[in-house]
Protein backbone atom coordinates (compact mmCIF):
# COMPACT_ATOMS: atom_id res chain seq x y z
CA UNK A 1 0.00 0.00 0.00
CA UNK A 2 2.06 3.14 -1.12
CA UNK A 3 0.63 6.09 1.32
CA UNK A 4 0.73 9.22 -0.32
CA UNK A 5 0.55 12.90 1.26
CA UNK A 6 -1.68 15.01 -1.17
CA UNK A 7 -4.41 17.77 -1.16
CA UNK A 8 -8.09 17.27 -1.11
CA UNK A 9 -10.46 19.68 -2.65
CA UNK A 10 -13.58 21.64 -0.57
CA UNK A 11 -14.59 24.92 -1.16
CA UNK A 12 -17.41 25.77 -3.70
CA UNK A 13 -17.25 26.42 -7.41
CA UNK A 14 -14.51 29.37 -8.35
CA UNK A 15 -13.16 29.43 -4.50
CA UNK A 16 -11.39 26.21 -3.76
CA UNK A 17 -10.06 25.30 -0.27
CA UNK A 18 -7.71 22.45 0.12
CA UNK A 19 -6.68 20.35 3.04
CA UNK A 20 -3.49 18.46 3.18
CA UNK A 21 -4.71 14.61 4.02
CA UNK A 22 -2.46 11.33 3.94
CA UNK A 23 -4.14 8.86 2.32
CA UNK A 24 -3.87 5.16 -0.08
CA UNK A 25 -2.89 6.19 -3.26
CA UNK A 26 -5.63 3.94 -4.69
CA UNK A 27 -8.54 6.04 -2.82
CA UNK A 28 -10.27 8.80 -4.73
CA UNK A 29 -8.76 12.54 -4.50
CA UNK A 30 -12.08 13.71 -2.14
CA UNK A 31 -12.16 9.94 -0.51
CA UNK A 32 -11.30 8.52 2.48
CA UNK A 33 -7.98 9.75 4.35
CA UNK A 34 -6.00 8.80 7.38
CA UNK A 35 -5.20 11.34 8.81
CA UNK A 36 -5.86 15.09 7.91
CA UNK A 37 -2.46 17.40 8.22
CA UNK A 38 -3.47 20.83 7.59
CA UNK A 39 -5.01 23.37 5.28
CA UNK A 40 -4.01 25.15 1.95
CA UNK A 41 -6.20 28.49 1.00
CA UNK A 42 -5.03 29.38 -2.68
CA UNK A 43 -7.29 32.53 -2.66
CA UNK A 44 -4.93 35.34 -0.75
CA UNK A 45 -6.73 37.59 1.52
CA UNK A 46 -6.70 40.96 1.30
CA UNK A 47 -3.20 41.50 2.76
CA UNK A 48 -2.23 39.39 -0.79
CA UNK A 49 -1.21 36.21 1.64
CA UNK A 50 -2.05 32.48 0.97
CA UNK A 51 -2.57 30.34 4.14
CA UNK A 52 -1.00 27.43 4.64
CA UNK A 53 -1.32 25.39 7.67
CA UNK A 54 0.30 21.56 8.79
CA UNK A 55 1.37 20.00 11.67
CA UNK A 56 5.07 19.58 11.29
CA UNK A 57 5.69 16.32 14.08
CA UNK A 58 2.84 14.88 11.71
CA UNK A 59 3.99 15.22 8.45
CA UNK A 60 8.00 14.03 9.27
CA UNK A 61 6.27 11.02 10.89
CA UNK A 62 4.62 10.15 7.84
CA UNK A 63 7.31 11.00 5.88
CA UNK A 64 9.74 8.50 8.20
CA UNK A 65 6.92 5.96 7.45
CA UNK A 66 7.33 6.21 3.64
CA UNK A 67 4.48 8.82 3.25
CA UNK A 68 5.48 10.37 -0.55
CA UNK A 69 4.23 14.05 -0.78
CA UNK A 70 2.50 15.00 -4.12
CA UNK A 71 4.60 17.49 -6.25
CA UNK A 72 1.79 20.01 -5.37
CA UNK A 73 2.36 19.25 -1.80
CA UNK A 74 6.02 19.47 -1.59
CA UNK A 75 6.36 22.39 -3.10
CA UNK A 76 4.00 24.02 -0.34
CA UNK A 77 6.26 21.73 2.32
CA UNK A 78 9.33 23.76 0.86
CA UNK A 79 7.01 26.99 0.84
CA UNK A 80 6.82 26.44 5.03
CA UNK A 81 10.40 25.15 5.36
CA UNK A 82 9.08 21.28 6.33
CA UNK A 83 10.81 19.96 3.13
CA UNK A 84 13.83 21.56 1.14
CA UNK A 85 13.03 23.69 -1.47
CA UNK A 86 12.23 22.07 -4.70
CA UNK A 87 14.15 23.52 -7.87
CA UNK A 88 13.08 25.64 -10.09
CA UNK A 89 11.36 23.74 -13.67
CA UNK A 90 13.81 25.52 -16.04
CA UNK A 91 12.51 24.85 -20.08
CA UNK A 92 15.09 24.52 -22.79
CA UNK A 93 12.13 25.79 -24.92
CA UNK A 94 10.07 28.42 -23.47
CA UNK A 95 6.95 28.17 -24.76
CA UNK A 96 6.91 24.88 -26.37
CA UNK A 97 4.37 22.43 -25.70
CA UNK A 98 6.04 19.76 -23.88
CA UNK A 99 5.02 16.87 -26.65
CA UNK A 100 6.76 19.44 -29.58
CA UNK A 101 9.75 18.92 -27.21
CA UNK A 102 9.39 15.39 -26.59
CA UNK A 103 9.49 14.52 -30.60
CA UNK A 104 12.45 17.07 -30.95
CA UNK A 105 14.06 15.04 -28.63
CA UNK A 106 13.45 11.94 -30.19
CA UNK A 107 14.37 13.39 -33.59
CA UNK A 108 17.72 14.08 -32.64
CA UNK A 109 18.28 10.50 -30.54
CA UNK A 110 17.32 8.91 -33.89
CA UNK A 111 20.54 10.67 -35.93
């Protein structure tokens, strides 16, 4: 059973609300959890600041147990400080749809 940390959608049409929940990776994104972590507001209030909330001793005990963070997730982790920072995505081709770069690639492994 891989146990994945990820974010599960509330909130109303236009104005999503997300809490952070551990949960089987085969259970439906708004399904059953284990355990709930904390909260992620995406709309910023009117001081222009997102809220993000998680209990820390909770999420580096599911991460010792083999929890995996969604890349969503992590990058909010890194946002708090609970995980390193992830890198920045840097694009050879700004721009480009990522399947245009993908045959490109294979265009030039084939000569």
């Amino acid at each position: 059973m891989v146990v994945r940390i990820r974010l599960q959608r509330f909130g109303r049409k236009h104005l999503p609300f997300y809490r952070i929940v551990v949960a089987d990776s085969r259970a439906p994104r708004d399904g059953r959890f284990i355990e709930n972590l904390g909260t992620y507001n995406p709309i910023p209030s009117k001081d222009m600041v997102k809220e993000i909330t998680a209990n820390g001793e909770r999420v580096k005990y599911w991460m010792t147990c083999g929890a995996q963070p969604s890349d969503r997730v992590a990058w909010l982790f890194g946002k708090i400080g609970l995980l390193p920072p992830s890198p920045p995505r840097i694009s050879e081709f700004p721009g480009v749809p990522r399947s245009l770069v993908k045959a490109m690639k294979a265009e030039t492994t084939k000569k």
